[in-house]
PDB file of N, CA and C in Angstrom:
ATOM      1  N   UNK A   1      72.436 -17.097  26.611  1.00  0.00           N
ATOM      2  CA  UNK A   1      71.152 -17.770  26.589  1.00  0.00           C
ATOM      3  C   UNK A   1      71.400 -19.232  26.206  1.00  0.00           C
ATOM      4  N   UNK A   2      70.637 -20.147  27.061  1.00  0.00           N
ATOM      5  CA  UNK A   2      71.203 -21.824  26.446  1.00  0.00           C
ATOM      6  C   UNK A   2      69.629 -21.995  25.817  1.00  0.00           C
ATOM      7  N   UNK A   3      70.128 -22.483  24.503  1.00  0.00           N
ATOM      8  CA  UNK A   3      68.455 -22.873  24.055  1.00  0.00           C
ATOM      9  C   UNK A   3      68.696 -24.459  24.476  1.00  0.00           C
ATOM     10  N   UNK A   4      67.604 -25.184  24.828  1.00  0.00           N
ATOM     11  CA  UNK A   4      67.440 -26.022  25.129  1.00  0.00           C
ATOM     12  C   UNK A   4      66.470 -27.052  24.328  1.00  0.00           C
ATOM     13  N   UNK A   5      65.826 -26.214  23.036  1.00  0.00           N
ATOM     14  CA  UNK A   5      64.921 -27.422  22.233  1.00  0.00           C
ATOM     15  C   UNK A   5      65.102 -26.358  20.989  1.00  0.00           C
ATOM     16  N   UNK A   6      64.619 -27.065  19.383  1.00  0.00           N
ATOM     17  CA  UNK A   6      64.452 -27.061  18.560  1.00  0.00           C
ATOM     18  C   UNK A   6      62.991 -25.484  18.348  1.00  0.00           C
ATOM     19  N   UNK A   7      63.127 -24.638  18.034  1.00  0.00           N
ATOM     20  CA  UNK A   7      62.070 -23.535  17.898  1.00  0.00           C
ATOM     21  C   UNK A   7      62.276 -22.804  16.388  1.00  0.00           C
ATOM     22  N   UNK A   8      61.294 -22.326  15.978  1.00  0.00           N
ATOM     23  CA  UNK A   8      60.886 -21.527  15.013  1.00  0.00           C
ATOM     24  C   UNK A   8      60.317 -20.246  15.020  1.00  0.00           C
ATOM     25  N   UNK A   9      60.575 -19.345  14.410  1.00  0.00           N
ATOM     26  CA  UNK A   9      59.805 -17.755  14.489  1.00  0.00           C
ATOM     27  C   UNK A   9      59.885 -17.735  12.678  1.00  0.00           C
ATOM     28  N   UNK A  10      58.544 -16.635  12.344  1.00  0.00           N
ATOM     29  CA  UNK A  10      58.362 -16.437  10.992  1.00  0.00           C
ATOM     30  C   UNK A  10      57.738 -17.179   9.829  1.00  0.00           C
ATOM     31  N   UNK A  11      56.812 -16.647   9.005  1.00  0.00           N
ATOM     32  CA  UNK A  11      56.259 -17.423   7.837  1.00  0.00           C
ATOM     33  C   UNK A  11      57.083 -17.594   6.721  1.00  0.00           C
ATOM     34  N   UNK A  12      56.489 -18.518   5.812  1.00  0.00           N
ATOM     35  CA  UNK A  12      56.915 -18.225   3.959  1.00  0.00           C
ATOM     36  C   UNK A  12      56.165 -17.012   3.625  1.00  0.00           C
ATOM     37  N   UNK A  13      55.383 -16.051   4.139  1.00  0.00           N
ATOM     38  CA  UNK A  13      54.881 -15.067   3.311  1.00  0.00           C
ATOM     39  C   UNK A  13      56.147 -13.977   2.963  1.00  0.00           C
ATOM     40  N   UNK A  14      55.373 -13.145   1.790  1.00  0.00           N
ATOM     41  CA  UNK A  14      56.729 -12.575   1.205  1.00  0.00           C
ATOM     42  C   UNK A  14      56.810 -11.350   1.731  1.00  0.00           C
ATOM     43  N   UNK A  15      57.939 -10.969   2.015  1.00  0.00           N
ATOM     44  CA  UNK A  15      58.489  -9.711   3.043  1.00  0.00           C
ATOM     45  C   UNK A  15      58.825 -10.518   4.401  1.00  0.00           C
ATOM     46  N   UNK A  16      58.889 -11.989   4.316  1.00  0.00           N
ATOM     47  CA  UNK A  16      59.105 -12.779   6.020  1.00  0.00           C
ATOM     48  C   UNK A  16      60.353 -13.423   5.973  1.00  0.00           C
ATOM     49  N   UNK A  17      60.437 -13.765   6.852  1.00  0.00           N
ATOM     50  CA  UNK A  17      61.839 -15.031   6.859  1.00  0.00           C
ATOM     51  C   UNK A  17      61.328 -15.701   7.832  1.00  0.00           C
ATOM     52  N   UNK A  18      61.470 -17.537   7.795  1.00  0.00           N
ATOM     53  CA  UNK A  18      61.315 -18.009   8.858  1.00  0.00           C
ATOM     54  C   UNK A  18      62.754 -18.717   9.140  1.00  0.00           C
ATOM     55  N   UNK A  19      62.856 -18.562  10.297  1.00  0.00           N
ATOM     56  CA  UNK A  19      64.171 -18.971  11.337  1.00  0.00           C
ATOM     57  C   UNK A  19      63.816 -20.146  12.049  1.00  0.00           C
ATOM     58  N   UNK A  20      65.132 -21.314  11.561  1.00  0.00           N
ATOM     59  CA  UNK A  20      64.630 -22.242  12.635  1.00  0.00           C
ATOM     60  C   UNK A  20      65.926 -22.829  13.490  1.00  0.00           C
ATOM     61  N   UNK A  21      65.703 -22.513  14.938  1.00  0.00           N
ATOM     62  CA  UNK A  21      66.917 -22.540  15.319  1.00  0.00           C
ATOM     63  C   UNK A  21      67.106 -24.045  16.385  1.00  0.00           C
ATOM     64  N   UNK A  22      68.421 -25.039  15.914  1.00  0.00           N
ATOM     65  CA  UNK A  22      68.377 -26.266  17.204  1.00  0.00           C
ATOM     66  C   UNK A  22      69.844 -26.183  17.990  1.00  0.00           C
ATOM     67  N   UNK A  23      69.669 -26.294  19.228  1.00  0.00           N
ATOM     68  CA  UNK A  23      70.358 -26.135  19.925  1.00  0.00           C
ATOM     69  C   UNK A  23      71.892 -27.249  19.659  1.00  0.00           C
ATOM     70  N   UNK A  24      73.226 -26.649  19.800  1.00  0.00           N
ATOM     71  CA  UNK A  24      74.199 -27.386  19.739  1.00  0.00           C
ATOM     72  C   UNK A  24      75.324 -27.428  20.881  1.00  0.00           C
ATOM     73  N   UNK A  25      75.917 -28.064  21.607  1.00  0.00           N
ATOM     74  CA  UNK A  25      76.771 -27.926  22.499  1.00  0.00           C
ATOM     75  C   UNK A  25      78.283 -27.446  22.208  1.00  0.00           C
ATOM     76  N   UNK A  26      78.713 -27.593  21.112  1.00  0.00           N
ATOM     77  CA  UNK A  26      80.067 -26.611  20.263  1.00  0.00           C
ATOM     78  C   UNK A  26      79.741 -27.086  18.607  1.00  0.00           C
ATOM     79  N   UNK A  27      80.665 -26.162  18.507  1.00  0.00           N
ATOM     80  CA  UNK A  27      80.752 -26.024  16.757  1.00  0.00           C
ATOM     81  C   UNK A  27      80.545 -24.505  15.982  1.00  0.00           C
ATOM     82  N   UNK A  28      80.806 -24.083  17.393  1.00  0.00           N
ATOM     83  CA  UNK A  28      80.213 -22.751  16.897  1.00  0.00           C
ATOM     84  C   UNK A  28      78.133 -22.039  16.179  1.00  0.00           C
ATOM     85  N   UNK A  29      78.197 -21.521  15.345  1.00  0.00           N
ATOM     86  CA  UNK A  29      76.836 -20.984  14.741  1.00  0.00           C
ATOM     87  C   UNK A  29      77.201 -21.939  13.311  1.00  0.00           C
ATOM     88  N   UNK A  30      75.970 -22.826  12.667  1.00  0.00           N
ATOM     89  CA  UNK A  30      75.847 -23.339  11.401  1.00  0.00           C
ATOM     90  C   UNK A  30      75.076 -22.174  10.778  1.00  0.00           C
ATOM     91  N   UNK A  31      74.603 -22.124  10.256  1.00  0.00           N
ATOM     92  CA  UNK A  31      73.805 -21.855   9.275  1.00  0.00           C
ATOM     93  C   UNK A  31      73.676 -22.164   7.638  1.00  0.00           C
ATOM     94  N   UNK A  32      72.429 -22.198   7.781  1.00  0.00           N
ATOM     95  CA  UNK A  32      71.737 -23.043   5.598  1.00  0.00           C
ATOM     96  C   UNK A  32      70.535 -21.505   5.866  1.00  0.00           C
ATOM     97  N   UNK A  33      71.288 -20.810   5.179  1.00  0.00           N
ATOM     98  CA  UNK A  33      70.334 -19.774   4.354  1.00  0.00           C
ATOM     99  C   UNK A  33      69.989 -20.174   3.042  1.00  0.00           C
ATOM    100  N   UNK A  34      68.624 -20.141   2.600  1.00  0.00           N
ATOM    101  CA  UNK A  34      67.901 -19.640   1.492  1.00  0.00           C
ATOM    102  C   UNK A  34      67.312 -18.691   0.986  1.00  0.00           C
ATOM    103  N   UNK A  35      67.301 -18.507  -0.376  1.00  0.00           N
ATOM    104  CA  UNK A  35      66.475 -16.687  -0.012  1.00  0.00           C
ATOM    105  C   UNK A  35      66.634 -16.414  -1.366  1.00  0.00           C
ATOM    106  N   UNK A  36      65.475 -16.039  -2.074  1.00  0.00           N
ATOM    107  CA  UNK A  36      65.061 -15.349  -3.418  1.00  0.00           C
ATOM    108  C   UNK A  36      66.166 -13.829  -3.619  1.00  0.00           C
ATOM    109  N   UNK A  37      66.633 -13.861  -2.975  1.00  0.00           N
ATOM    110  CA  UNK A  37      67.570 -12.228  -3.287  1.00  0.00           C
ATOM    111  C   UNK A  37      68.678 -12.972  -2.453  1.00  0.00           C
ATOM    112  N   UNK A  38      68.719 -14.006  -2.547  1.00  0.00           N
ATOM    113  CA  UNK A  38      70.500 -14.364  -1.635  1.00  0.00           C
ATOM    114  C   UNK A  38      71.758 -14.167  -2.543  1.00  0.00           C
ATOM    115  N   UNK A  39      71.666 -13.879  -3.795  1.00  0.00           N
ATOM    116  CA  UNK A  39      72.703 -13.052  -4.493  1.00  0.00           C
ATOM    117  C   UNK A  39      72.661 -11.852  -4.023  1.00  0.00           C
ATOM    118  N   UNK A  40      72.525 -10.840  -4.012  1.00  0.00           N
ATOM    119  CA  UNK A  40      72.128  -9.915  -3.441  1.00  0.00           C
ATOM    120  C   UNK A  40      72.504  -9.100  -2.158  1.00  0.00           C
ATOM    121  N   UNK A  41      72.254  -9.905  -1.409  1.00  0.00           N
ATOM    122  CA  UNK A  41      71.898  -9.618  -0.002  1.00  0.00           C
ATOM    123  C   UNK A  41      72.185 -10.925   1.022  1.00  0.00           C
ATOM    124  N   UNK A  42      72.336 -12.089   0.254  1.00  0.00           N
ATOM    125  CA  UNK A  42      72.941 -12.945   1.231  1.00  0.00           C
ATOM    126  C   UNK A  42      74.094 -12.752   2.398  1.00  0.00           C
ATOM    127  N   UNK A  43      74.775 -12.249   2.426  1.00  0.00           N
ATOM    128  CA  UNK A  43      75.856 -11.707   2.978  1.00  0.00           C
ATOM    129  C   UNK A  43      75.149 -11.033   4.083  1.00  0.00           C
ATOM    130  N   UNK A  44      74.465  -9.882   3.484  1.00  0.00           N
ATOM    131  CA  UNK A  44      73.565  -9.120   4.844  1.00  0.00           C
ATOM    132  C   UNK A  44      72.893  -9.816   6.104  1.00  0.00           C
ATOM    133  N   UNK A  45      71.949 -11.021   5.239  1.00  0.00           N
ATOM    134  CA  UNK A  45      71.371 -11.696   6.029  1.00  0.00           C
ATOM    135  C   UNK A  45      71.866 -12.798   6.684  1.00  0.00           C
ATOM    136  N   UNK A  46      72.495 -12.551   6.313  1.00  0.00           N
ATOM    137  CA  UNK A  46      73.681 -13.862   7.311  1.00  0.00           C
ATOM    138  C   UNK A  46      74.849 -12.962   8.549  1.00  0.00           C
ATOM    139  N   UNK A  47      75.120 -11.747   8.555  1.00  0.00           N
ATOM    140  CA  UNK A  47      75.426 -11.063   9.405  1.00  0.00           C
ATOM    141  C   UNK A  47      74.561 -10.832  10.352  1.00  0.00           C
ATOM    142  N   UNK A  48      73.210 -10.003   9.548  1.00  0.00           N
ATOM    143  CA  UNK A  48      72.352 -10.048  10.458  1.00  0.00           C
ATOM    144  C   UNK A  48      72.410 -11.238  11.699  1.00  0.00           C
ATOM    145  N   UNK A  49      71.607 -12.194  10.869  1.00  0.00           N
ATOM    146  CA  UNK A  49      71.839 -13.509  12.140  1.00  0.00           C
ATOM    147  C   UNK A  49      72.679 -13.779  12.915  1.00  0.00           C
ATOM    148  N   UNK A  50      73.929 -13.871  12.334  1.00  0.00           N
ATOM    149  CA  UNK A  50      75.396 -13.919  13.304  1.00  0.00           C
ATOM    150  C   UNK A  50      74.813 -12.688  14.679  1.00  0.00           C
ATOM    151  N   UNK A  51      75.007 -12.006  14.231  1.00  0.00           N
ATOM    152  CA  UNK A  51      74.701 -10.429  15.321  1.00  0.00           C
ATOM    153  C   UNK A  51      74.117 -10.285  15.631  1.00  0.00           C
ATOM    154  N   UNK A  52      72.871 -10.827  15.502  1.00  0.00           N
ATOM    155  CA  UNK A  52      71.450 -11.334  17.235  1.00  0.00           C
ATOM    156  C   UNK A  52      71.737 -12.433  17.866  1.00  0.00           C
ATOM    157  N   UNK A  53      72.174 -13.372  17.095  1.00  0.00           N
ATOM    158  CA  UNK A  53      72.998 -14.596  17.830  1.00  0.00           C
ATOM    159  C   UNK A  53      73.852 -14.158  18.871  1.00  0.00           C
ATOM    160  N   UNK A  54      75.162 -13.719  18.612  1.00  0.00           N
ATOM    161  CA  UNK A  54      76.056 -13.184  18.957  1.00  0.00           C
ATOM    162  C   UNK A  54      75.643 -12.343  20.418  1.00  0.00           C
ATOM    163  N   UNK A  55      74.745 -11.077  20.125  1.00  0.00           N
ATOM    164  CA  UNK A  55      73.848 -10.371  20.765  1.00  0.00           C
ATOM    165  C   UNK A  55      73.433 -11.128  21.946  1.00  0.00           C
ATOM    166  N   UNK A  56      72.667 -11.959  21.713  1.00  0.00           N
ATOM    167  CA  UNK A  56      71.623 -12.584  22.614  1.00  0.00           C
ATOM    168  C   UNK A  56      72.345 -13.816  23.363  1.00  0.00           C
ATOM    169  N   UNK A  57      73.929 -13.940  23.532  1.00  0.00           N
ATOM    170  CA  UNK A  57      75.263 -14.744  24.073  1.00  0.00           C
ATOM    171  C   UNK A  57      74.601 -16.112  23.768  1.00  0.00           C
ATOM    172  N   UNK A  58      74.772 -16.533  22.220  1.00  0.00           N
ATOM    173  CA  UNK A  58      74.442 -17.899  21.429  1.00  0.00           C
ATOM    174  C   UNK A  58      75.381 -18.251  21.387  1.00  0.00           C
ATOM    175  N   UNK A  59      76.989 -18.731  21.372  1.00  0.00           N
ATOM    176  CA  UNK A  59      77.579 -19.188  21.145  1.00  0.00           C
ATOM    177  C   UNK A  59      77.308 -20.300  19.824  1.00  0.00           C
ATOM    178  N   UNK A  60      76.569 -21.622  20.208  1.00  0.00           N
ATOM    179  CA  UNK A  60      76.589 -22.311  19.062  1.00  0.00           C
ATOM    180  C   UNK A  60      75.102 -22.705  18.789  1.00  0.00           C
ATOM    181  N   UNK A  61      74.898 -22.984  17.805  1.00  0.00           N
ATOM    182  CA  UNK A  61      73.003 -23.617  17.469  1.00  0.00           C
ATOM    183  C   UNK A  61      73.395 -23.897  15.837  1.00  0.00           C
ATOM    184  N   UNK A  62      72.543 -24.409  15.352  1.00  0.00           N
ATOM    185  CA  UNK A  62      72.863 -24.754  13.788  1.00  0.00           C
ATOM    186  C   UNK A  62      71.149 -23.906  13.821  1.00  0.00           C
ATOM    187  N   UNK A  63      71.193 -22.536  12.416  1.00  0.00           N
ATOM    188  CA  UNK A  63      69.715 -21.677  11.920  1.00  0.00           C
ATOM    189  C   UNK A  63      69.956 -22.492  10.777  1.00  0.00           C
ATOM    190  N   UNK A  64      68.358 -22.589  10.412  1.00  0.00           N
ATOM    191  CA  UNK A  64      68.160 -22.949   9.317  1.00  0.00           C
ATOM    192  C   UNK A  64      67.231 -20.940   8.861  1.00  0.00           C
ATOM    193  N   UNK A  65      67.431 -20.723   7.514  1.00  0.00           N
ATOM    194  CA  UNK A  65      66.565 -19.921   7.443  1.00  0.00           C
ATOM    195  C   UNK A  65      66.085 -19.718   6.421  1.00  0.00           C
ATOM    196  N   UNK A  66      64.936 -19.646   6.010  1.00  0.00           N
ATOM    197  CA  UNK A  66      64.269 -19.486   4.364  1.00  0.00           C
ATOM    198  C   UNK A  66      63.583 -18.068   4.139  1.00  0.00           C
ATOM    199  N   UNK A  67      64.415 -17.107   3.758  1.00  0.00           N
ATOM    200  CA  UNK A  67      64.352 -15.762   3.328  1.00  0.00           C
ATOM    201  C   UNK A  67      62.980 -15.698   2.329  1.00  0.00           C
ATOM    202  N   UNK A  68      61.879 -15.011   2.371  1.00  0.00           N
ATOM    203  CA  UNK A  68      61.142 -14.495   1.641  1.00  0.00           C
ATOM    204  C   UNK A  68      61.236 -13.176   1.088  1.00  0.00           C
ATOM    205  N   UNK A  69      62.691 -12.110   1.711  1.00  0.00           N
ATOM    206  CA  UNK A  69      62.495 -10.466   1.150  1.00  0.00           C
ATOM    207  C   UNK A  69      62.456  -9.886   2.710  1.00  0.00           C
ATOM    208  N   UNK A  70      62.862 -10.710   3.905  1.00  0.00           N
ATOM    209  CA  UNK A  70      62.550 -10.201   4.707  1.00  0.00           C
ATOM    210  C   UNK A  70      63.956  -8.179   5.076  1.00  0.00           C
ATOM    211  N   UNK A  71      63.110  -7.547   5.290  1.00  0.00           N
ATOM    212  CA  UNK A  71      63.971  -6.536   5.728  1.00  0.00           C
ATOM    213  C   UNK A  71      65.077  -7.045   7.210  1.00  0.00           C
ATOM    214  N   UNK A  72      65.849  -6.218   7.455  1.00  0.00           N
ATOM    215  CA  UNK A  72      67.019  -6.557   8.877  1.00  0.00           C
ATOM    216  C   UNK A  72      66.183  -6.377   9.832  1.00  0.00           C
ATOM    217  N   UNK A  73      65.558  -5.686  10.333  1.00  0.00           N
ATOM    218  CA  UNK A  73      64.456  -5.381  11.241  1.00  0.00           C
ATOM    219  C   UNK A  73      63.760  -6.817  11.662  1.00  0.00           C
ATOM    220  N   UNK A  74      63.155  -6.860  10.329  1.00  0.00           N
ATOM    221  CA  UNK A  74      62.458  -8.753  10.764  1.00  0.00           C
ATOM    222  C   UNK A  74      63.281  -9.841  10.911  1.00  0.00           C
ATOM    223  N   UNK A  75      64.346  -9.801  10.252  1.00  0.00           N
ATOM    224  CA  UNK A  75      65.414 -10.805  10.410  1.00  0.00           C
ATOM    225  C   UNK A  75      65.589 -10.701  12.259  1.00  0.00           C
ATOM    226  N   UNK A  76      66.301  -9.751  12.383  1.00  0.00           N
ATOM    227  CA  UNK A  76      66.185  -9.567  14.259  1.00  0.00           C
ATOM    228  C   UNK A  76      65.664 -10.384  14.553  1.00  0.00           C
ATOM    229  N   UNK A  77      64.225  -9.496  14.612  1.00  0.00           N
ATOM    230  CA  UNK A  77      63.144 -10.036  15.325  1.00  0.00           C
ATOM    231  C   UNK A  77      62.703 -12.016  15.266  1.00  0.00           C
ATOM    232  N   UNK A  78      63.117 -12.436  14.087  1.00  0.00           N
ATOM    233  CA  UNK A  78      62.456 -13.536  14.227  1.00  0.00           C
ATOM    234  C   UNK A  78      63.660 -14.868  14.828  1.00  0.00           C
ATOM    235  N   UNK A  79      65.155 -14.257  14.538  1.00  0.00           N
ATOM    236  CA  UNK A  79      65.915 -14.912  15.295  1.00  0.00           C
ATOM    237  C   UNK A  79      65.498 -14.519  16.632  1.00  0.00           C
ATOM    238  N   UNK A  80      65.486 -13.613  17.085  1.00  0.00           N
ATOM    239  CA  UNK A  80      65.203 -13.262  18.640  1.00  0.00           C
ATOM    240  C   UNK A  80      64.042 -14.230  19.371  1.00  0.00           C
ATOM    241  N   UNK A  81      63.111 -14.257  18.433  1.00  0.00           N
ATOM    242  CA  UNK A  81      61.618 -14.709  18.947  1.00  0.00           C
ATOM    243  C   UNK A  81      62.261 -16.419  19.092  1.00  0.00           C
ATOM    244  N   UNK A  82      62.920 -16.964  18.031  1.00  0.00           N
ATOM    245  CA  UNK A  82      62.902 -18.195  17.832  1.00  0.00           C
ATOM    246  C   UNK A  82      64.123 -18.983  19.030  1.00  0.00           C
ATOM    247  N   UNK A  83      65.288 -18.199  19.138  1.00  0.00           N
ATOM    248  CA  UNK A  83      65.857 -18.106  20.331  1.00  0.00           C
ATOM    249  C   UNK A  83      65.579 -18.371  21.601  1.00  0.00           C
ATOM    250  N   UNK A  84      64.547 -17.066  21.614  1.00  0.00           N
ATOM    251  CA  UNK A  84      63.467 -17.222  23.158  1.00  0.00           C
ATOM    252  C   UNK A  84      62.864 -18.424  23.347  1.00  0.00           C
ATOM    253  N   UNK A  85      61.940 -18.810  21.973  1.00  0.00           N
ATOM    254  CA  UNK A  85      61.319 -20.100  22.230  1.00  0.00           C
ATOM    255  C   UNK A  85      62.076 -21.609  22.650  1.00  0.00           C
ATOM    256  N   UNK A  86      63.109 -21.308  22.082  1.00  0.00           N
ATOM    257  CA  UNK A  86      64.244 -22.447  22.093  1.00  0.00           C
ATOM    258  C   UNK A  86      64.620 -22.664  23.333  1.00  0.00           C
ATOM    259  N   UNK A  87      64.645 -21.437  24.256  1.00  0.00           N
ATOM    260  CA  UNK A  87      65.123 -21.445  25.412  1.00  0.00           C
ATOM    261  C   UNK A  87      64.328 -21.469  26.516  1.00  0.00           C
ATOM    262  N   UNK A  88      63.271 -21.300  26.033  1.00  0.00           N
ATOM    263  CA  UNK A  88      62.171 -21.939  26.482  1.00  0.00           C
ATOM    264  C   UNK A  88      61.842 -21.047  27.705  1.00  0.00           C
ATOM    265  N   UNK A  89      62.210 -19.644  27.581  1.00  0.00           N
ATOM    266  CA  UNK A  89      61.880 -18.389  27.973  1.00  0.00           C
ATOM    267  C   UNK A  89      60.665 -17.624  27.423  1.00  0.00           C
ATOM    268  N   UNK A  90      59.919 -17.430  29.129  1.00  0.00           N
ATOM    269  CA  UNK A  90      58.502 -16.742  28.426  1.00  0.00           C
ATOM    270  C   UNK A  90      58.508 -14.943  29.679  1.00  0.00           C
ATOM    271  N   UNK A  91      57.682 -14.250  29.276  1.00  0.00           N
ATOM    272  CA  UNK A  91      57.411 -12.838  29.534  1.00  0.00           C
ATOM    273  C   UNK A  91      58.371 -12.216  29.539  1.00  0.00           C
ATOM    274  N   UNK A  92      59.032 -12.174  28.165  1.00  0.00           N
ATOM    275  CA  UNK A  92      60.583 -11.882  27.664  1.00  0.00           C
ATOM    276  C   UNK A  92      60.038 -10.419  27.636  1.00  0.00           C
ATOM    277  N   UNK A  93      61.001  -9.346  28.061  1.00  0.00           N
ATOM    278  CA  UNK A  93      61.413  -8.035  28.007  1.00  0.00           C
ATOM    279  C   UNK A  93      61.621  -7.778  26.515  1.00  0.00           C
ATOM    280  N   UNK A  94      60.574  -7.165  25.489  1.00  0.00           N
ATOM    281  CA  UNK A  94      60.913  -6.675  24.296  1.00  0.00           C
ATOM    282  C   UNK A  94      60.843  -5.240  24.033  1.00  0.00           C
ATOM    283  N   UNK A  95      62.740  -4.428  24.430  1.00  0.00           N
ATOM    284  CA  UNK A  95      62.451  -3.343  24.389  1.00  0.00           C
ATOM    285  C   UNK A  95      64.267  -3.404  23.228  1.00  0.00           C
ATOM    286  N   UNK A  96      63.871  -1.721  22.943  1.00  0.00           N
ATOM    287  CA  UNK A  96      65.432  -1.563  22.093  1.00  0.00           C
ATOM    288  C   UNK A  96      66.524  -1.260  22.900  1.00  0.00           C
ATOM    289  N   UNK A  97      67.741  -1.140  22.884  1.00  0.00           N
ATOM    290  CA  UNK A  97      68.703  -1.046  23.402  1.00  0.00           C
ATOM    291  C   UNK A  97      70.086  -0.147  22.662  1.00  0.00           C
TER     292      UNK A  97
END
């Protein structure tokens, strides 16, 4: 998937994460996680991301992401959504695999 602009998926409400993803031409995946349980679980949520990235053939983008408690489930989902938007892909196929 080539994202092609700057997109976002997800609130600050608590149980959310918002993802904000900008497109990069190499350097691999950046990421700046924040997150009230990033002792914890930082590690998780930073795999997570790697592995919808990864998933969804991202090669490179710099996420920004500000963890509210979100579960892996929403993590997915809101890299996925924010991805799509980036790429500026619409009547996206949302099924499991």
């Amino acid at each position: 998937m080539e994202l092609k602009k700057t997109a976002a998926a997800g609130t600050m409400e608590s149980g959310d994460i918002l993802i904000t993803i900008e497109p990069r031409t190499e350097g691999g995946v950046t990421l700046e996680l924040s997150s009230s349980v990033l002792q914890q679980y930082g590690r998780q949520i930073e795999a997570v991301i790697r592995e919808t990235l990864a998933g969804l053939e991202i090669p490179h983008a710099a996420v920004r992401a500000v963890d509210k408690g979100a579960l892996d489930c929403t993590v997915r989902a809101r890299v996925s959504a924010a991805a799509c938007r980036a790429a500026e892909r619409e009547n996206e196929t949302w099924e499991a695999k």
